[in-house]
N, C-alpha and C. Protein backbone atom coordinates (compact mmCIF):
# COMPACT_ATOMS: atom_id res chain seq x y z
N UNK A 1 10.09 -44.76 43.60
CA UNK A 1 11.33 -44.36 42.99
C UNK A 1 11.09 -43.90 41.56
N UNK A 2 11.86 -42.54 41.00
CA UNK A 2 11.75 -42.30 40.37
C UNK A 2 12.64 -42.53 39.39
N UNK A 3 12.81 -42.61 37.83
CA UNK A 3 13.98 -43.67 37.07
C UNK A 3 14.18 -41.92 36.03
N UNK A 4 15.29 -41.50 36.20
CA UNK A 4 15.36 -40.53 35.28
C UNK A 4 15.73 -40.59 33.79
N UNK A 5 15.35 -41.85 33.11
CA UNK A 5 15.56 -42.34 31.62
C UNK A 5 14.21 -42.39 31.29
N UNK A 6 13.11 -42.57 32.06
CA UNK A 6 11.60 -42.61 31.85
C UNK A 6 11.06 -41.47 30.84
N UNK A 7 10.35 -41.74 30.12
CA UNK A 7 9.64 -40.86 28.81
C UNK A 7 8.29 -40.90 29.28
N UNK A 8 7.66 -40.11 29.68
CA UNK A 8 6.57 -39.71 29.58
C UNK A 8 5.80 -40.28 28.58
N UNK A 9 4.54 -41.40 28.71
CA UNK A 9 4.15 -42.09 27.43
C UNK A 9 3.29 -41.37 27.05
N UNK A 10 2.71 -40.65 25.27
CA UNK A 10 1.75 -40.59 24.83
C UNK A 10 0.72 -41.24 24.62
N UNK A 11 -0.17 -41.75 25.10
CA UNK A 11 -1.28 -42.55 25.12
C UNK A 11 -1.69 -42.92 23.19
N UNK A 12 -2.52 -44.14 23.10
CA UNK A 12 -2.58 -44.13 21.61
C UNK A 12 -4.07 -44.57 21.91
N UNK A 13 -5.02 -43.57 21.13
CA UNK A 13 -6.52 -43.87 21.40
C UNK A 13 -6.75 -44.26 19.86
N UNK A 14 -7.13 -45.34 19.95
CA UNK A 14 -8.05 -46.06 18.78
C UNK A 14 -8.63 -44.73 17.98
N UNK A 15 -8.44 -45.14 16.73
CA UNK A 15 -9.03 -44.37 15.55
C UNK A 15 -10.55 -43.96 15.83
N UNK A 16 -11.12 -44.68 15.79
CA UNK A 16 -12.79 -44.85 15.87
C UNK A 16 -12.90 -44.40 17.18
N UNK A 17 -12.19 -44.58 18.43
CA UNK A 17 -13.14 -44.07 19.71
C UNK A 17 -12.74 -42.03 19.51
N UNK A 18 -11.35 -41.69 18.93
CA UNK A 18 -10.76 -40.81 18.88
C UNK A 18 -11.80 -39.68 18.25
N UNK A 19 -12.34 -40.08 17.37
CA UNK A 19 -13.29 -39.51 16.49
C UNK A 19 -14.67 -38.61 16.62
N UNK A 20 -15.17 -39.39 17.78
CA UNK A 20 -16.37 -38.31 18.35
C UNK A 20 -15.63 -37.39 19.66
N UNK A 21 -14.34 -37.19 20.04
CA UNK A 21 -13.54 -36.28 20.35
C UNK A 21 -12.86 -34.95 19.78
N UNK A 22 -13.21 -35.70 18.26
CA UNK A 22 -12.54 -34.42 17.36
C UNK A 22 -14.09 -33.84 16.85
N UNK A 23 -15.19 -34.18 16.76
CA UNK A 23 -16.56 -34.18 16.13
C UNK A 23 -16.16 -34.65 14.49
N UNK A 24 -15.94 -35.66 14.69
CA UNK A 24 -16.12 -35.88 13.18
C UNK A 24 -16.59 -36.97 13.17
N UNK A 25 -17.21 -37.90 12.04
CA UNK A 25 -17.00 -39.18 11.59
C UNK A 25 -16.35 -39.65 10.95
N UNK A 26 -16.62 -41.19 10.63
CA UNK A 26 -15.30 -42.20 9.80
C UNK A 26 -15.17 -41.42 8.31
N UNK A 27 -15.82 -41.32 7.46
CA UNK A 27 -15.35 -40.53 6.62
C UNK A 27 -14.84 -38.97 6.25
N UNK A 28 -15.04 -38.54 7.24
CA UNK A 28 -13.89 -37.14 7.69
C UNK A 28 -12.63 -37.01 8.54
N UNK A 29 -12.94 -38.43 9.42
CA UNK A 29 -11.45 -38.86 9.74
C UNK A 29 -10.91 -38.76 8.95
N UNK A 30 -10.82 -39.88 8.16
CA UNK A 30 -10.38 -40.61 7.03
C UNK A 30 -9.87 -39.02 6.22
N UNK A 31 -10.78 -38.46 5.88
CA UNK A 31 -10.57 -37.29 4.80
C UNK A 31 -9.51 -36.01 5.80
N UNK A 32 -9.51 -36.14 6.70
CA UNK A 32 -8.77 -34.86 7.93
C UNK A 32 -7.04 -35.64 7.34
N UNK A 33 -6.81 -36.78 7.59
CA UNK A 33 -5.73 -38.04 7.71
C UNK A 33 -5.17 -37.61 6.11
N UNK A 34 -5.89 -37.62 5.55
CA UNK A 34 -5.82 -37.72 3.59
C UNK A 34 -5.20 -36.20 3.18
N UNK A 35 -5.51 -35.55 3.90
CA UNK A 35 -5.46 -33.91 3.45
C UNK A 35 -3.98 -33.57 4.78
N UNK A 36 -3.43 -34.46 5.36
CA UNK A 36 -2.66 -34.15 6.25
C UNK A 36 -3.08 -33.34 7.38
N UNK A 37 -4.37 -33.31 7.72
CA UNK A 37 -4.58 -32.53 9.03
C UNK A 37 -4.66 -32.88 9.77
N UNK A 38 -4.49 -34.32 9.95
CA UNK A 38 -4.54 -35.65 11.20
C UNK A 38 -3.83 -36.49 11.14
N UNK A 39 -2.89 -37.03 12.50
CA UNK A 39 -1.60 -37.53 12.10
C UNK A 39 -2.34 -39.15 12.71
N UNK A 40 -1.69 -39.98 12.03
CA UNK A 40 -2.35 -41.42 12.48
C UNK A 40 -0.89 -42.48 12.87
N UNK A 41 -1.11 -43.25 13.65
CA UNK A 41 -0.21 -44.55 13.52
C UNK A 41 -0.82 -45.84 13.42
N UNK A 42 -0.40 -46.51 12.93
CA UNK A 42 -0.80 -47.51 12.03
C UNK A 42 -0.19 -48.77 13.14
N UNK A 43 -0.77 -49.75 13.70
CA UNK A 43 0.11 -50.77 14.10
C UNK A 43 -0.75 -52.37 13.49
N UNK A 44 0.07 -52.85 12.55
CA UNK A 44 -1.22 -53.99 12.33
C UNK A 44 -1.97 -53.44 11.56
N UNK A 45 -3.05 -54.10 11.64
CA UNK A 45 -4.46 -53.63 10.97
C UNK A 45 -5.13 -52.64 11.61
N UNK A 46 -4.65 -52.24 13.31
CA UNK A 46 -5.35 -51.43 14.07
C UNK A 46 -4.69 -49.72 13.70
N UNK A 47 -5.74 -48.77 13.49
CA UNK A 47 -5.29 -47.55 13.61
C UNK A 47 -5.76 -46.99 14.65
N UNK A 48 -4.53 -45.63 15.09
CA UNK A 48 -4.26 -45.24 16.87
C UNK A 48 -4.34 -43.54 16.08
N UNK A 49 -4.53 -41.89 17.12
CA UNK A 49 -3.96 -41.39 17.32
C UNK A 49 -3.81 -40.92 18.69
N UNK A 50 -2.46 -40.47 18.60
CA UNK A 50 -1.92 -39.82 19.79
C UNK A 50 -2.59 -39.13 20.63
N UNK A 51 -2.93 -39.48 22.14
CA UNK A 51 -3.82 -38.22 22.75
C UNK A 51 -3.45 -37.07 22.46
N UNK A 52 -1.73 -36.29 21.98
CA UNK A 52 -1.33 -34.93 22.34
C UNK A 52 -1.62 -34.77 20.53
N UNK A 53 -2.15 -35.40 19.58
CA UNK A 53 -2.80 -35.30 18.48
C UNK A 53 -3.81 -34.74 18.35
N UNK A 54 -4.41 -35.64 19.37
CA UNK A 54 -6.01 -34.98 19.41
C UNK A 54 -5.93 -33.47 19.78
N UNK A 55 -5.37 -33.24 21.10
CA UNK A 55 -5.10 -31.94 21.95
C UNK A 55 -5.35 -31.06 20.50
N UNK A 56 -3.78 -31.13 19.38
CA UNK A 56 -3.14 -30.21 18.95
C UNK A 56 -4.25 -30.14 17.24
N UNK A 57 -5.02 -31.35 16.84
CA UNK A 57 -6.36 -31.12 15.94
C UNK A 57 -7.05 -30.16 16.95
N UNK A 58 -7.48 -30.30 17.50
CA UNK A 58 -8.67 -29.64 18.26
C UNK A 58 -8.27 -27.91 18.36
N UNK A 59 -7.00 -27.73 18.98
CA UNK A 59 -6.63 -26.09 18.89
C UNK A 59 -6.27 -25.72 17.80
N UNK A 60 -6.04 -26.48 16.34
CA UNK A 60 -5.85 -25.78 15.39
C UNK A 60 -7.20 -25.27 14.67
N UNK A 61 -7.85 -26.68 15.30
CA UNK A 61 -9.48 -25.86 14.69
C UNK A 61 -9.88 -24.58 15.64
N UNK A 62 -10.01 -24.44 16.65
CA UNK A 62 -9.72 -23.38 17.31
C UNK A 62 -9.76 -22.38 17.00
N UNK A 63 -8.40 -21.93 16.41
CA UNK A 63 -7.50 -21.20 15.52
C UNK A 63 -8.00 -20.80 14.69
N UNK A 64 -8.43 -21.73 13.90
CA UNK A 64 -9.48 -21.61 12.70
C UNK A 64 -10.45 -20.76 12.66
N UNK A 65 -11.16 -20.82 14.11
CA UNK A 65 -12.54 -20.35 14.35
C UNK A 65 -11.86 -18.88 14.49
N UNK A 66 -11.24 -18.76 15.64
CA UNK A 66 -11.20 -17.61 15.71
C UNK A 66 -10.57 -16.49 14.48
N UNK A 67 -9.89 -16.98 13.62
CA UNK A 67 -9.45 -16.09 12.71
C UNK A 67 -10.46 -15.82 11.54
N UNK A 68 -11.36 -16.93 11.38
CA UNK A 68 -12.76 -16.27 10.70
C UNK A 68 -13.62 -15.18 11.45
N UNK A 69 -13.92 -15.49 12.62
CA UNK A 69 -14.53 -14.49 13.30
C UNK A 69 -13.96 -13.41 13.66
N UNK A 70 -12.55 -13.00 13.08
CA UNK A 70 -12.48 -11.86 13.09
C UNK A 70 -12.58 -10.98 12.04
């Protein structure tokens, strides 16, 4: 059965595992997060981002690439 109030959950991947997904390390996380190019949530002491975060870092670098190479 399907419940039509259901939200589609965004998954929340740990800071640190998230990281060799984007190619970066802890101190360019950290510096991507600082400069606003990486959105983080905070719960506790633990930091998360969003899988559709990661998605949308990853195609802006993308973006990036391709508009230098042209």
């Amino acid at each position: 059965m399907h419940s039509p109030n259901l939200v589609p959950v965004d998954p929340l991947i740990p800071f640190r595992d998230a990281l060799p997904m984007l190619g970066a390390r802890l101190t360019k996380g950290y510096a991507e997060v600082k400069a606003g190019r990486l959105s983080i949530i905070r719960n506790g002491r633990r930091t998360f981002v969003r899988a559709s975060e990661v998605q949308r870092y990853i195609a802006s670098l993308e973006a990036v690439s391709e508009r230098e190479a042209a």
